[in-house]
C-alpha atoms as a PDB file:
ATOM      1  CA  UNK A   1      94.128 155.614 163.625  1.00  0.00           C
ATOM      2  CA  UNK A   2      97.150 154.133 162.168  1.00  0.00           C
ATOM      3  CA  UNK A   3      96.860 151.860 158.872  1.00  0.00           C
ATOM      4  CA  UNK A   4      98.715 148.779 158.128  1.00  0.00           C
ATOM      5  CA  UNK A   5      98.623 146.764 155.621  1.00  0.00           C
ATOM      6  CA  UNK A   6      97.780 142.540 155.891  1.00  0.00           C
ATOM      7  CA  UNK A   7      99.629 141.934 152.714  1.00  0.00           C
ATOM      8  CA  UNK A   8     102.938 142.225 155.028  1.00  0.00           C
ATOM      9  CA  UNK A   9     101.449 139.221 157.683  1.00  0.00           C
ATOM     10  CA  UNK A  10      99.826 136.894 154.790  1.00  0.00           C
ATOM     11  CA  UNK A  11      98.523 136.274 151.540  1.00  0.00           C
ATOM     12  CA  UNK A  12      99.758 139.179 149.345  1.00  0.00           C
ATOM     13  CA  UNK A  13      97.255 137.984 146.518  1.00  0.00           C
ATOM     14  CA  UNK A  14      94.433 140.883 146.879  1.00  0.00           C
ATOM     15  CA  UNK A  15      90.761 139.113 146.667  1.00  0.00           C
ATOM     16  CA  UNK A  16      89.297 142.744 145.500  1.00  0.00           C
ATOM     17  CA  UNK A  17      89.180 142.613 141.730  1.00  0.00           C
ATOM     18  CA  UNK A  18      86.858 144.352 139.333  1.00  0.00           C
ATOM     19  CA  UNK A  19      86.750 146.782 136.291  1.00  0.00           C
ATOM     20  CA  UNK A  20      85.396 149.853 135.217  1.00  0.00           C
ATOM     21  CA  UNK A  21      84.910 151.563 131.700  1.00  0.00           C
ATOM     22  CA  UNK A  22      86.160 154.923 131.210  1.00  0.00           C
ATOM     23  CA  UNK A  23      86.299 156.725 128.023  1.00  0.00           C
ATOM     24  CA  UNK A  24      85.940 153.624 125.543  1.00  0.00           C
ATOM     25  CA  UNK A  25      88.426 152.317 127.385  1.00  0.00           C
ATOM     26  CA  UNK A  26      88.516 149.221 130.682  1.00  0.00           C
ATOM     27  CA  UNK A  27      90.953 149.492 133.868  1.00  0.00           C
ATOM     28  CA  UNK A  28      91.700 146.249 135.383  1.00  0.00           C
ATOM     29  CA  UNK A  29      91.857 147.105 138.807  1.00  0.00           C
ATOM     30  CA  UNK A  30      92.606 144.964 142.381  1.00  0.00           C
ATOM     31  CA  UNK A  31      92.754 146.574 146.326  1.00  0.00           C
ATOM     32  CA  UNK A  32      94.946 145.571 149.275  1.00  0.00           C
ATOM     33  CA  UNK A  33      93.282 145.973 152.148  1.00  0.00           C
ATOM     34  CA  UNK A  34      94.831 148.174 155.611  1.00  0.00           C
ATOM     35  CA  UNK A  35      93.509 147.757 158.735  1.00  0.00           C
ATOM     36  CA  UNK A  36      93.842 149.165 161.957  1.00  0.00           C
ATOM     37  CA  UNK A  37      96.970 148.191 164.123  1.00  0.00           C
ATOM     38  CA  UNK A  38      95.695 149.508 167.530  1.00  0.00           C
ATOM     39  CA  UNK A  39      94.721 146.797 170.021  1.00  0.00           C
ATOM     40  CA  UNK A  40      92.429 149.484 171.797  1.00  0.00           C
ATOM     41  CA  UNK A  41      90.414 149.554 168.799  1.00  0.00           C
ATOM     42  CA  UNK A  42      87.557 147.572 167.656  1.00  0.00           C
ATOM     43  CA  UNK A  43      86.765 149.445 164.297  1.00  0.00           C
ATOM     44  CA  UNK A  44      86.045 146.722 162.090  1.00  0.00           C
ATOM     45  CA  UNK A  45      87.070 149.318 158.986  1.00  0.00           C
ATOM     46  CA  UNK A  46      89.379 148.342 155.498  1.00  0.00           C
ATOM     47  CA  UNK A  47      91.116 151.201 153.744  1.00  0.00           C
ATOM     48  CA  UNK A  48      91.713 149.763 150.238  1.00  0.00           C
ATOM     49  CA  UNK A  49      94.535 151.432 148.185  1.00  0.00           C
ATOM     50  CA  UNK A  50      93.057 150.655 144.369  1.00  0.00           C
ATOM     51  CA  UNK A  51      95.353 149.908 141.761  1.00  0.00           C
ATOM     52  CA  UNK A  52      95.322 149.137 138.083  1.00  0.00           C
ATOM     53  CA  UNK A  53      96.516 146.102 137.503  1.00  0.00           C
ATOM     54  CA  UNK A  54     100.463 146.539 137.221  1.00  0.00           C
ATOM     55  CA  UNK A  55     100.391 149.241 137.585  1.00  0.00           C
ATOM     56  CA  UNK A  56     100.589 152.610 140.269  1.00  0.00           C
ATOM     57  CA  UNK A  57      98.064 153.543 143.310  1.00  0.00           C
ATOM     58  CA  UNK A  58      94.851 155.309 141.787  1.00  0.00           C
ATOM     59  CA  UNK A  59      92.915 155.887 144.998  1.00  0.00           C
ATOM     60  CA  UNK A  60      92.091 154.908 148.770  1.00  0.00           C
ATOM     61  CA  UNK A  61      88.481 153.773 149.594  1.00  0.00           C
ATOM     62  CA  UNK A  62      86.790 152.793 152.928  1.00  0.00           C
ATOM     63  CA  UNK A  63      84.536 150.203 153.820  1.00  0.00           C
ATOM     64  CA  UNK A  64      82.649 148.531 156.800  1.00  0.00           C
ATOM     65  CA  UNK A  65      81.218 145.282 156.628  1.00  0.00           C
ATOM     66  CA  UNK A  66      79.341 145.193 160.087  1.00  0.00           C
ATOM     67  CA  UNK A  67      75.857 146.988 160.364  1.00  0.00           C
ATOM     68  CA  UNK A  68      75.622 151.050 160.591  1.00  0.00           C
ATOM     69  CA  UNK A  69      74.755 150.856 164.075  1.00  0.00           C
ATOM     70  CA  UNK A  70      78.411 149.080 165.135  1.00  0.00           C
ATOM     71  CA  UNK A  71      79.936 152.694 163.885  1.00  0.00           C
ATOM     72  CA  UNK A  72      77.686 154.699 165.970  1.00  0.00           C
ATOM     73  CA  UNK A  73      78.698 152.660 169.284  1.00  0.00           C
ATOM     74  CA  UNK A  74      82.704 153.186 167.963  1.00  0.00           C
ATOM     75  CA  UNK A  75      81.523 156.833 168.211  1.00  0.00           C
ATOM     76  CA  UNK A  76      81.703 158.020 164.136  1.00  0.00           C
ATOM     77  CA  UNK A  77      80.217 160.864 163.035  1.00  0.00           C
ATOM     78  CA  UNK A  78      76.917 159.350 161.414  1.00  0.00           C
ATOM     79  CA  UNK A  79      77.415 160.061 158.246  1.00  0.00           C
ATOM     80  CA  UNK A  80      80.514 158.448 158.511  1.00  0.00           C
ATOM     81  CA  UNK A  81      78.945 155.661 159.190  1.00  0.00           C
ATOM     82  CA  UNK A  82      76.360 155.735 156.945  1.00  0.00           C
ATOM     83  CA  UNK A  83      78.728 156.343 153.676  1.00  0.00           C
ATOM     84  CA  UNK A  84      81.651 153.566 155.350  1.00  0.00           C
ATOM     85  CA  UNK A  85      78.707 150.683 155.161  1.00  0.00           C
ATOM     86  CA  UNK A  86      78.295 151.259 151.496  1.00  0.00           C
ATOM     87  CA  UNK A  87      81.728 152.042 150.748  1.00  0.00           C
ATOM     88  CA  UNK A  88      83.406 155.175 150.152  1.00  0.00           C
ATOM     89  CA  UNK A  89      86.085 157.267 148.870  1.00  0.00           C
ATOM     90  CA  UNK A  90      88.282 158.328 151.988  1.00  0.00           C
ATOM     91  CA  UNK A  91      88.744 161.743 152.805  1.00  0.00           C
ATOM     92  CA  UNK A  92      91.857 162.698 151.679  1.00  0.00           C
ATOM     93  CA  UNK A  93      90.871 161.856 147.941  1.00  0.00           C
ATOM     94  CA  UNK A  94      89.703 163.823 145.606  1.00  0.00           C
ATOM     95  CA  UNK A  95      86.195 163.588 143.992  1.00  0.00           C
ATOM     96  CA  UNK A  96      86.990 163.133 140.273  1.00  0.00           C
ATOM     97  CA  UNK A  97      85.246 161.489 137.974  1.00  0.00           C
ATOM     98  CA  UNK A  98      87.509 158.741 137.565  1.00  0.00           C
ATOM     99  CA  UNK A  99      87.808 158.112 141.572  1.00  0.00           C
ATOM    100  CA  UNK A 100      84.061 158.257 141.746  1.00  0.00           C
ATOM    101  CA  UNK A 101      83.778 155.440 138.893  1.00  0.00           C
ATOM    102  CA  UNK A 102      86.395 153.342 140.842  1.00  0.00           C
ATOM    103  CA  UNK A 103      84.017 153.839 143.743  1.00  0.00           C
ATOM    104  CA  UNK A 104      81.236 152.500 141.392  1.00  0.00           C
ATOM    105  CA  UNK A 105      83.240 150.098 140.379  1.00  0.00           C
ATOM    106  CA  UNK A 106      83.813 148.332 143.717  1.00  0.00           C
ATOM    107  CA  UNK A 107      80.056 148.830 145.307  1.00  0.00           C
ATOM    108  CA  UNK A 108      79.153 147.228 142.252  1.00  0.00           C
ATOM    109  CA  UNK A 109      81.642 144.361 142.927  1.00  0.00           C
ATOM    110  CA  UNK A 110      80.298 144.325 146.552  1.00  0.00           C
ATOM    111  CA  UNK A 111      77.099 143.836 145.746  1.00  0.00           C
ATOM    112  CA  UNK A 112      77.949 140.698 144.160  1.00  0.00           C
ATOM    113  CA  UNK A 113      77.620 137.932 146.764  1.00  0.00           C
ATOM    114  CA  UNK A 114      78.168 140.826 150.132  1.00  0.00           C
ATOM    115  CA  UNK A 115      77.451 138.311 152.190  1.00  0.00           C
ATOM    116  CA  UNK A 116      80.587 136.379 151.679  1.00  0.00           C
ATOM    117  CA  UNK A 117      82.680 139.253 150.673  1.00  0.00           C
ATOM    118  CA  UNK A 118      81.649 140.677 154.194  1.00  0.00           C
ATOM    119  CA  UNK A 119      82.476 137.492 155.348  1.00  0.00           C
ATOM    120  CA  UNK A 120      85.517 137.478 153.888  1.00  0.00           C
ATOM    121  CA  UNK A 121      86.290 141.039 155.122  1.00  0.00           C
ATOM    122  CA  UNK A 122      85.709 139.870 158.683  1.00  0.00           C
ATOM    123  CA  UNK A 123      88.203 136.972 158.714  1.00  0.00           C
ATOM    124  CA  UNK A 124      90.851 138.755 157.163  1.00  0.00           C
ATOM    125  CA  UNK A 125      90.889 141.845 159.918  1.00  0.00           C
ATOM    126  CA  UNK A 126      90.141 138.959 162.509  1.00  0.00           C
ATOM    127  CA  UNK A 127      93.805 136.941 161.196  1.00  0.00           C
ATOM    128  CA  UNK A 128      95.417 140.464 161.037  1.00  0.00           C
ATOM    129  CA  UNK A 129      94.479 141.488 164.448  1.00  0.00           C
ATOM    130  CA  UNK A 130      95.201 138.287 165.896  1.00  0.00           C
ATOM    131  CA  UNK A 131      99.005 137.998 163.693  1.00  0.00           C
ATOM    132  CA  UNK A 132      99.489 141.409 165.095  1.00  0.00           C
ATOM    133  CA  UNK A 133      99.225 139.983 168.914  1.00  0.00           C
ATOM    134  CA  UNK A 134     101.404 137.220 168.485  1.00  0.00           C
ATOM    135  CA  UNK A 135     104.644 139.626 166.838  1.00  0.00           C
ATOM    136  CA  UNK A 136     105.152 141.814 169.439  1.00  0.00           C
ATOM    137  CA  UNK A 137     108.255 143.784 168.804  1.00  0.00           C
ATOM    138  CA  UNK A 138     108.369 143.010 165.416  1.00  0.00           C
ATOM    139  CA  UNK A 139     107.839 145.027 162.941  1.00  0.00           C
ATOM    140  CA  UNK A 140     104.491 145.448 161.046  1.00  0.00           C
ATOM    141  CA  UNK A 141     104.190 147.213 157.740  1.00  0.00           C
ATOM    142  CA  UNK A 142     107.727 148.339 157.796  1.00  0.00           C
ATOM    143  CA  UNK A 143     106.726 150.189 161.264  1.00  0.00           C
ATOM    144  CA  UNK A 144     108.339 148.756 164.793  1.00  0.00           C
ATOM    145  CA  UNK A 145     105.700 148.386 166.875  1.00  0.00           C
ATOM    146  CA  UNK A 146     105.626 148.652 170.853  1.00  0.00           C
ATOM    147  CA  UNK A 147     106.075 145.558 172.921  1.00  0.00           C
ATOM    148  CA  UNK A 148     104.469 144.984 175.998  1.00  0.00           C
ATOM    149  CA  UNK A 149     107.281 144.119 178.388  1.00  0.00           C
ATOM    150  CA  UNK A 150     106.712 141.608 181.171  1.00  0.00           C
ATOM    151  CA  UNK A 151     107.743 142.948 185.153  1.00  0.00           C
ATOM    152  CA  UNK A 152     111.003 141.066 185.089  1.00  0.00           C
ATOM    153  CA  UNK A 153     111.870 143.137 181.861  1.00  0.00           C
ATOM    154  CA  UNK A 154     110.571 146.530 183.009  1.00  0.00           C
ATOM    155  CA  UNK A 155     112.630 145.973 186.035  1.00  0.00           C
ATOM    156  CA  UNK A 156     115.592 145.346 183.728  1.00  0.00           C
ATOM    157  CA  UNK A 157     114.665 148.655 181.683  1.00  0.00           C
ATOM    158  CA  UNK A 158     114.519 151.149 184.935  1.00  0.00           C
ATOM    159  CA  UNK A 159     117.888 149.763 186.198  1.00  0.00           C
ATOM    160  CA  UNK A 160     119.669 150.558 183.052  1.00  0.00           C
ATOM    161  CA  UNK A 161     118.234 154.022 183.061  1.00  0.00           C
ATOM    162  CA  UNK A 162     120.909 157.171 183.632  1.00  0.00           C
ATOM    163  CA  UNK A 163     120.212 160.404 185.554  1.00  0.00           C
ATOM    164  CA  UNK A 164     119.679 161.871 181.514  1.00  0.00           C
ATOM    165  CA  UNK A 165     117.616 159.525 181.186  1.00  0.00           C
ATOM    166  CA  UNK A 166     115.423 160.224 183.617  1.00  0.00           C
ATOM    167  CA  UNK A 167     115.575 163.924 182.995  1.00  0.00           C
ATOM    168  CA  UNK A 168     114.301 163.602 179.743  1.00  0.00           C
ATOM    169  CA  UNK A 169     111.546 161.403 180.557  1.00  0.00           C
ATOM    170  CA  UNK A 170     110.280 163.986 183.067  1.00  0.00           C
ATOM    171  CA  UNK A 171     110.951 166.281 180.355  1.00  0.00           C
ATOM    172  CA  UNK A 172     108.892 164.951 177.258  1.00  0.00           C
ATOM    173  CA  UNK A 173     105.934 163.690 180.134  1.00  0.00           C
ATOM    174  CA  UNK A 174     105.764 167.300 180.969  1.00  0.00           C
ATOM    175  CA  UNK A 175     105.361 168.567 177.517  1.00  0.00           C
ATOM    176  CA  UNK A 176     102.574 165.993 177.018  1.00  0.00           C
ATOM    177  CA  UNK A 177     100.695 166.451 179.890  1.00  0.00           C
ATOM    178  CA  UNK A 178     100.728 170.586 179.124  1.00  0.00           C
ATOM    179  CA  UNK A 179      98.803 169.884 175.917  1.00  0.00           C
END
């Protein structure tokens, strides 16, 4: 599943903002959310990079705001799905204490009015998904992303194409198809 991040579309103000007390101490921290680019997919997932506030990445969480049983029918593992509907770390992080009390931190904050945060979730991935439709060859996140071409243009395309070209397409389909 490839990851992009909304902030690059709209509104690079995150809405995720809470604290959490470590050692005597408070971090200020706020999440961007990255969805899903692929139009295939019907996920319904945030990864949210964590930072402190000014300051560097601490950790990557994930979260699904629809009910467990939406995960199942995308084919999760279920307890995937079970840990992605309270929120989670990710895989890739580690389970230290302080990523574990960032974790606290935000299913704390989500239990504060989930409704609406869920809510909120929602129409965010829906205005991503549908900003990601409308830019076609654009790029997104930084990453150029494949257009669609019309028949007029694919005609265009295969006329333009050389003998090498050709060859090498048969080439790379061959080592794809052998995997």
């Amino acid at each position: 599943m490839e990851i992009r991040s909304i902030h690059t579309l709209d509104d690079v103000r995150p809405f995720i903002n809470f604290e959490v007390n470590v050692g005597g101490g408070t971090l200020q921290l706020e999440g961007h959310e990255y969805y899903c680019i692929d139009q295939s997919c019907n996920c319904a997932i945030v990864n949210i990079m964590v930072h402190e506030v000014g300051g560097s990445r601490l950790t990557q969480l994930i979260y699904g705001w629809r009910p467990y049983k939406h995960y199942v029918k995308q084919n999760f593992f279920k307890r995937d799905c079970e840990s992605m509907v309270r929120g989670d770390l990710s895989l890739p992080e580690p389970k230290t204490h302080l990523n574990k009390m960032i974790l606290a931190g935000f299913q704390n904050w989500l239990r504060q009015n989930k409704k609406e945060k869920d809510e909120l979730f929602a129409g965010r991935y829906k205005k991503f998904r549908k900003k990601i439709r409308e830019i076609g060859e654009d790029e997104i996140g930084g990453f150029a992303r494949t257009k669609v071409l019309s028949d007029n243009e694919m005609i265009e395309v295969l006329k333009n194409l050389t003998q090498s070209d050709i060859a090498d397409m048969i080439e790379l389909y061959g080592k794809i198809t052998k995997k």
